[in-house]
Protein backbone atom coordinates (compact mmCIF):
# COMPACT_ATOMS: atom_id res chain seq x y z
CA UNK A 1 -18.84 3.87 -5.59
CA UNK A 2 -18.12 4.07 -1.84
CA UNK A 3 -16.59 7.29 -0.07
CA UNK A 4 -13.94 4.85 2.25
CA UNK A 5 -12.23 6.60 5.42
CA UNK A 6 -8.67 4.92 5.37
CA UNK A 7 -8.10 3.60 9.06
CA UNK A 8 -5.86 5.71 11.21
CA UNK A 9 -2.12 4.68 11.40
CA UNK A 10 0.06 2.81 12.02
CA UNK A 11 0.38 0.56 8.85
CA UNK A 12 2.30 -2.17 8.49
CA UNK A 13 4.28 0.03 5.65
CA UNK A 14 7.63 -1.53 4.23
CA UNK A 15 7.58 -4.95 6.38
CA UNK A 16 7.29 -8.00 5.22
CA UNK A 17 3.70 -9.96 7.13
CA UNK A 18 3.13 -13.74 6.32
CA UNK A 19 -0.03 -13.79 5.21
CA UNK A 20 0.03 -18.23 4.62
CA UNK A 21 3.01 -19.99 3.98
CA UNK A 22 3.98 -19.91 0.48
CA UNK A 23 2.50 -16.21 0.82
CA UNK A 24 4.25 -12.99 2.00
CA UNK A 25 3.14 -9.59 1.39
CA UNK A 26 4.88 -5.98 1.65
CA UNK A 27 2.56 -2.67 1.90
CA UNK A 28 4.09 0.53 0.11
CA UNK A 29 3.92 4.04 0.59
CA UNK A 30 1.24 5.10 -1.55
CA UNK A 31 -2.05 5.74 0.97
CA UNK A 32 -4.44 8.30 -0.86
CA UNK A 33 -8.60 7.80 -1.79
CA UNK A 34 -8.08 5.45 -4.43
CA UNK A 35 -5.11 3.00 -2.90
CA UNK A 36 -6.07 2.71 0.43
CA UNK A 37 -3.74 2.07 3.01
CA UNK A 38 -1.23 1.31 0.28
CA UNK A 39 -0.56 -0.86 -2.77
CA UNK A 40 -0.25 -4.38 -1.37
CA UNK A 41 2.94 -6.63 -3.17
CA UNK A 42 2.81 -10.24 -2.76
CA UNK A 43 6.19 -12.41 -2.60
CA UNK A 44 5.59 -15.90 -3.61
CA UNK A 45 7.23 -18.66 -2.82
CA UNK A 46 9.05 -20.17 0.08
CA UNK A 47 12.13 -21.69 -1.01
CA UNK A 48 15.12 -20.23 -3.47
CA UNK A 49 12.65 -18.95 -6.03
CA UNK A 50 9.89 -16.61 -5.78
CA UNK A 51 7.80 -14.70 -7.88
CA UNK A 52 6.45 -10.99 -6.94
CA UNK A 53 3.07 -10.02 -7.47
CA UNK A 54 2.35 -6.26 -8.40
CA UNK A 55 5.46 -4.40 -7.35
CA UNK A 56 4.02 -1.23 -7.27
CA UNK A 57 5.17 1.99 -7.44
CA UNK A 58 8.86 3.04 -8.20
CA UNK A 59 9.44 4.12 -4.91
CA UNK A 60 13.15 3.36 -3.27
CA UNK A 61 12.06 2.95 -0.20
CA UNK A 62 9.51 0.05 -1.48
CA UNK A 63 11.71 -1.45 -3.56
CA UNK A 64 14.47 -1.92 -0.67
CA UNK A 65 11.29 -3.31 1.42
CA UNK A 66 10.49 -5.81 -1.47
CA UNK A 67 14.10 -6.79 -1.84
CA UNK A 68 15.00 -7.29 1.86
CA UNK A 69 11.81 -9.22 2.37
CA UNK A 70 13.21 -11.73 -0.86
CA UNK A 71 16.47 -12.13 0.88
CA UNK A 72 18.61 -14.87 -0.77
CA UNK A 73 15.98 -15.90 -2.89
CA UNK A 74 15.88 -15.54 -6.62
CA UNK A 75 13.28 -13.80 -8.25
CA UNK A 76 12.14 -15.16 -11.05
CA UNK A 77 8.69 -13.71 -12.42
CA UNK A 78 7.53 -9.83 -11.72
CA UNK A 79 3.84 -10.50 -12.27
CA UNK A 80 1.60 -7.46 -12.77
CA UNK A 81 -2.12 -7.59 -12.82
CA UNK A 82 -2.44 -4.41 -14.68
CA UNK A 83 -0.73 -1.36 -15.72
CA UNK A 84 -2.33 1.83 -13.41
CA UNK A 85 0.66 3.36 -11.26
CA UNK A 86 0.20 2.21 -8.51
CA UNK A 87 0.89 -1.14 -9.81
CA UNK A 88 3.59 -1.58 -11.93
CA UNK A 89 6.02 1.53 -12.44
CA UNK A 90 8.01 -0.63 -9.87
CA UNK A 91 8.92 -3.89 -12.47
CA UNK A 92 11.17 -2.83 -14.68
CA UNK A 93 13.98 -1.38 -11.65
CA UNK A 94 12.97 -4.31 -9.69
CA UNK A 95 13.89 -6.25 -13.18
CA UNK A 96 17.09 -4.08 -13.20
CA UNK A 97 17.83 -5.77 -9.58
CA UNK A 98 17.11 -8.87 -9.82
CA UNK A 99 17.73 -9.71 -13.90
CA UNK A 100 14.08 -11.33 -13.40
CA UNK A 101 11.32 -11.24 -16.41
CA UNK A 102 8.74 -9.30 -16.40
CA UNK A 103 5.47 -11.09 -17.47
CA UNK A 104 1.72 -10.76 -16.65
CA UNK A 105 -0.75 -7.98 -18.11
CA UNK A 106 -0.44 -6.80 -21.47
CA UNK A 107 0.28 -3.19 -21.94
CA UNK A 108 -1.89 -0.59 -21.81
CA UNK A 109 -2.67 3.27 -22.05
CA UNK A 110 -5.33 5.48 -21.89
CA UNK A 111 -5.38 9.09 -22.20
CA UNK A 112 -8.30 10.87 -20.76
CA UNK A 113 -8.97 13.78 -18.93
CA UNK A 114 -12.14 12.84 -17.74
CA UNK A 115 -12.47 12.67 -13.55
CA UNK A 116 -10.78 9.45 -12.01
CA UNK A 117 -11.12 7.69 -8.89
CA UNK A 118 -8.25 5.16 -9.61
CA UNK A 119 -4.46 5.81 -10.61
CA UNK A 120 -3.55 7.03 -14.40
CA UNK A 121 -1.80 4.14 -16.44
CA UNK A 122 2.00 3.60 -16.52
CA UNK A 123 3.65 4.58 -19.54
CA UNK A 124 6.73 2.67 -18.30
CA UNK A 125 5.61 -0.78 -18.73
CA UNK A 126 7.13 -3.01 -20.75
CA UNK A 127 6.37 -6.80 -20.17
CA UNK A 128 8.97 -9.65 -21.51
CA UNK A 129 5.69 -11.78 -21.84
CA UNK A 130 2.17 -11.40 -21.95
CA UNK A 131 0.35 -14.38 -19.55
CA UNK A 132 -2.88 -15.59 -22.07
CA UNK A 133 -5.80 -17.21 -19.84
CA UNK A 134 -5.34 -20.21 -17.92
CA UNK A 135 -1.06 -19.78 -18.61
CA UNK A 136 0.91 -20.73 -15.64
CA UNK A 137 4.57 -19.74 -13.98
CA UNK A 138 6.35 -22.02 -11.66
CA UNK A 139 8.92 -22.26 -9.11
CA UNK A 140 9.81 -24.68 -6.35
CA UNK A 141 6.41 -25.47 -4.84
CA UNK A 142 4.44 -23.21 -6.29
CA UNK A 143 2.26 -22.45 -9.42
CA UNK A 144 0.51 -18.98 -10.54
CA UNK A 145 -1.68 -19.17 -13.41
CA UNK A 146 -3.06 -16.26 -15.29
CA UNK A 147 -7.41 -15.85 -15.32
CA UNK A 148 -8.10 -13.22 -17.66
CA UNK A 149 -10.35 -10.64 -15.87
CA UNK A 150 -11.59 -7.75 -17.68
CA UNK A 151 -13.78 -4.93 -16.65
CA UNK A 152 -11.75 -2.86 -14.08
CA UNK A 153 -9.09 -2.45 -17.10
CA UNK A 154 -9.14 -4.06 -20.58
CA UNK A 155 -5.87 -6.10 -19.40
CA UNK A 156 -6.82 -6.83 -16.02
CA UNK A 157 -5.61 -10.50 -14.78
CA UNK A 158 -5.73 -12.37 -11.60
CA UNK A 159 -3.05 -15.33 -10.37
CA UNK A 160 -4.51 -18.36 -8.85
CA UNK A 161 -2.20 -20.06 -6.27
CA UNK A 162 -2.57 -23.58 -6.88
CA UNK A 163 -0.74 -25.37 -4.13
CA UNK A 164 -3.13 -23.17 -1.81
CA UNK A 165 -6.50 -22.00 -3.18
CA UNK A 166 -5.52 -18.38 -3.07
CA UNK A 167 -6.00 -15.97 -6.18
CA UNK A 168 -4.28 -12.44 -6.06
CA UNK A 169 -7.16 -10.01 -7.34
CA UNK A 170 -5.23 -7.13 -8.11
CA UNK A 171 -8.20 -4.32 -8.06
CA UNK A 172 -10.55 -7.12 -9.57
CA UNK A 173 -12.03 -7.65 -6.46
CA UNK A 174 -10.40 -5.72 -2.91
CA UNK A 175 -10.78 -5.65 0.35
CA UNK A 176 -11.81 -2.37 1.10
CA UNK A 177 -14.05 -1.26 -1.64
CA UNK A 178 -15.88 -2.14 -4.74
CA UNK A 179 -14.08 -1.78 -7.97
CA UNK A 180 -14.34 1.51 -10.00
CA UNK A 181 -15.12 0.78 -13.90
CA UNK A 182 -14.04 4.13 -15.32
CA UNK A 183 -15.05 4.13 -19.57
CA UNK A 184 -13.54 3.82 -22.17
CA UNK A 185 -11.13 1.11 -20.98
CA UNK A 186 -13.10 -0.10 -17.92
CA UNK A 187 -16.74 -1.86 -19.37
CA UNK A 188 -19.39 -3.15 -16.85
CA UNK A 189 -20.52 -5.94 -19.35
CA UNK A 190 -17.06 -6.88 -19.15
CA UNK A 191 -16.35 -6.73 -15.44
CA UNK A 192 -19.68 -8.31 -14.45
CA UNK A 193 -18.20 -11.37 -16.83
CA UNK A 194 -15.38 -11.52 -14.71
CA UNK A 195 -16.97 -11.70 -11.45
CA UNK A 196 -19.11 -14.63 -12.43
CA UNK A 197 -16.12 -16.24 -13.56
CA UNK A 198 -14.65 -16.15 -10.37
CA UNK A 199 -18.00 -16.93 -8.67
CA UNK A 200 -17.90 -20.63 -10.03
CA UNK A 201 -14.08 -21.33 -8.66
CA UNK A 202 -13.72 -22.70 -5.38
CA UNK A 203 -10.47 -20.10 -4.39
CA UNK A 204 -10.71 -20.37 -0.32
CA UNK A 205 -9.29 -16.58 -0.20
CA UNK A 206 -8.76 -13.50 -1.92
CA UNK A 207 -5.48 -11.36 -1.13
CA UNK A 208 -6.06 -7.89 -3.65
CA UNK A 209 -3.51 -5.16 -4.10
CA UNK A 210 -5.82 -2.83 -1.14
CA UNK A 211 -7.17 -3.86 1.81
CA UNK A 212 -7.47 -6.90 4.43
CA UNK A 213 -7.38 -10.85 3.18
CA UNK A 214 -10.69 -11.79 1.85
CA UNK A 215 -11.51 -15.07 3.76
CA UNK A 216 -15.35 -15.39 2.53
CA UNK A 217 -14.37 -14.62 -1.44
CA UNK A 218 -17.92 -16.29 -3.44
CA UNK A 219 -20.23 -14.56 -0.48
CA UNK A 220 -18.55 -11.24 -1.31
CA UNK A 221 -18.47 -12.10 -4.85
CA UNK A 222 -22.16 -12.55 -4.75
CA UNK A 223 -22.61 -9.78 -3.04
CA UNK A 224 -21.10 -7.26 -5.49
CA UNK A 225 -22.93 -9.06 -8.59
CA UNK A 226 -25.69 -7.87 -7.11
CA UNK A 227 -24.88 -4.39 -5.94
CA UNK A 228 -24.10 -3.75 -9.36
CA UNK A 229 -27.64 -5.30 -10.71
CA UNK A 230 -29.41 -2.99 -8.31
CA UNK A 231 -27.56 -0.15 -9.26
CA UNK A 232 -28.72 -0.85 -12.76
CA UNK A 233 -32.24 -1.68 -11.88
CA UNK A 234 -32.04 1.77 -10.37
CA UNK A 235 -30.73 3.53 -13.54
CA UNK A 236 -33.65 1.98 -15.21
CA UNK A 237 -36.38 2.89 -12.55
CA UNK A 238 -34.77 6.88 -12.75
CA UNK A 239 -35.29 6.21 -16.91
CA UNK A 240 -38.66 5.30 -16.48
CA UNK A 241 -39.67 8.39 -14.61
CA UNK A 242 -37.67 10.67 -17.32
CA UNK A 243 -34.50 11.24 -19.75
CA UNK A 244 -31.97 12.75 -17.89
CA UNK A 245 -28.50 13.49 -18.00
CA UNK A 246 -25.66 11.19 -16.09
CA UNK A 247 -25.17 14.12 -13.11
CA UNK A 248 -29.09 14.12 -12.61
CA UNK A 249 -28.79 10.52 -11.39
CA UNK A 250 -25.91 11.10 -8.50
CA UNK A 251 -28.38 12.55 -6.11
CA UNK A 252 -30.82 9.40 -6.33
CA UNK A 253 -28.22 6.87 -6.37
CA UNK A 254 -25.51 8.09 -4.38
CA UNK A 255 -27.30 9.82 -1.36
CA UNK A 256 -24.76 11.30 1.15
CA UNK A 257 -21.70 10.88 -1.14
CA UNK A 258 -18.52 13.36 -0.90
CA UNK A 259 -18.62 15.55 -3.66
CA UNK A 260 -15.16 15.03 -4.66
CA UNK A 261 -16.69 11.62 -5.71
CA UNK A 262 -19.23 13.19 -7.52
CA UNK A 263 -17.29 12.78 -10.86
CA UNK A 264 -16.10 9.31 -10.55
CA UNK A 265 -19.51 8.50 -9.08
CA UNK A 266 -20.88 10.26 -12.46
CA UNK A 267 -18.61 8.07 -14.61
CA UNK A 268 -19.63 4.48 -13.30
CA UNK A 269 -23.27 5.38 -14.10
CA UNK A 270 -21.93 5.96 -17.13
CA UNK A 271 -20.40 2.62 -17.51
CA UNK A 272 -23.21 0.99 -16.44
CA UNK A 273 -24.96 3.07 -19.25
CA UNK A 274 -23.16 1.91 -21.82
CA UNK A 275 -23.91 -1.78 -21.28
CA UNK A 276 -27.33 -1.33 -20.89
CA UNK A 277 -27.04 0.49 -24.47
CA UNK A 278 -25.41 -2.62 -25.91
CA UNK A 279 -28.18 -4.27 -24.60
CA UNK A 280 -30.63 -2.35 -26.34
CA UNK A 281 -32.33 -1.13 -23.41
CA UNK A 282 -31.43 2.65 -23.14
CA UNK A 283 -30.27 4.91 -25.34
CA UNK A 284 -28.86 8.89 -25.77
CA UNK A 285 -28.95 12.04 -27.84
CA UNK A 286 -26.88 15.17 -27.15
CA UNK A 287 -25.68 13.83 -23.67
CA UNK A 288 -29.45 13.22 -22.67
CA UNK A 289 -30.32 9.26 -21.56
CA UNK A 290 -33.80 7.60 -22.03
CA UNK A 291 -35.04 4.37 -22.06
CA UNK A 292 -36.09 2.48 -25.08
């Protein structure tokens, strides 16, 4: 968990900024502690038929943005990477628009009123097609295929550019911050899984749905593998001193931290918690964690 400032404006909100040449992306209004600057959509494609990569929210304004930034093309895949709001509420009127299928994540929603620092899940989606792993859309030039990427959400999935070496990381892996893995959906096992998948591809950069291009993807990849082992190894050291409850270990883990974090800190420690339990190595009674 990181407590981000979001940079000072202006953003790029609304226009359309080649990012590589079969690669265009468009930033929407959405700025707030969890989305950044914005939800980033991606346009793919360079000729007369593109695909569009997390559409975002169903805002008018955005949609115009994505639409004038298509032009004459024709879209023919909305491709979501998961269903939180700030993702995909946007598909089905940019379907209504464009008469293009709407394929990618499965659905998925979970109710919960426990704290959040990530978007609720969108009720509205409805995909023509689910994408399995290693399943691929085309158009003129270029190819998208589906890598299966669990953790964040249950139907999280990333797109791998072929013609270029980039992958689209939705909130897999972003340029501003480290994922949040919020239970029941989001599981650490799962998400750790996911990153060493990714660690073993040779993708040359990273564009996610918040934040900057990430140029140096396996070195940051790397990176957060291991930020997550040390925050285990430090839920085990704070075990071996005593049982505890989760808020008892937000002081000694997350030193400095906003307290209006304090609850989605509390529920990745929890995550993390909950693999270690499949593992065998901790356990809990009446809310109370110990080692075993």
């Amino acid at each position: 968990m990181q407590d981000m400032a979001i940079p000072p404006k202006p953003w790029p909100t609304g226009i359309a900024e080649q990012c590589e040449a079969l690669v265009r992306r468009v930033l929407a209004p959405n700025p707030s502690p969890y989305t950044y600057t914005g939800t980033q959509t991606y346009i793919v494609g360079a000729g007369k038929e593109v695909a569009v990569i997390d559409p975002g929210p169903a805002d008018e304004a955005h949609l115009d943005a994505i639409l004038q930034a298509v032009g004459e093309a024709r879209v023919t895949a909305i491709m979501c990477t998961h269903t939180h709001r700030d993702h995909s509420p946007a598909a089905a009127p940019l379907a209504e628009r464009t008469g293009a299928p709407i394929v990618g994540c499965a659905p998925l929603v979970i109710e919960t009123t426990l704290p959040r620092s990530d978007e609720a899940f969108d009720r509205s989606y409805a995909p023509d097609r689910v994408m399995e792993d290693g399943e691929a859309m085309t158009g003129p030039g270029w190819t998208l295929r589906a890598l299966h990427t669990p953790g964040h959400t249950s139907n999280h999935l990333c797109f791998a550019l072929e013609e270029s070496g980039a992958l689209f990381t939705g909130d897999h892996v972003m340029g501003w911050s480290t994922s949040v893995v919020i239970p029941p959906d989001g599981d650490m096992g799962d998400y750790l899984k996911s990153l060493e998948k990714l660690q073993v591809r040779e993708d040359h950069v990273y564009y996610s749905a918040h934040g900057d291009p990430i140029t140096r993807p396996r070195q940051l990849v790397r990176g957060m593998i291991g930020h997550r082992r040390q925050r285990e190894n430090q839920i085990l050291r704070l075990l071996g001193e005593r049982a505890r409850p989760i808020p008892d270990f937000i002081p000694e883990m997350y030193k400095g931290l906003d307290e209006r974090l304090h609850g989605a800190a509390q529920m990745s420690v929890k995550a993390h918690l909950l693999d270690l339990e499949k593992r065998g190595m901790v356990a809990s009674e009446d809310d109370i964690w110990r080692s075993t």
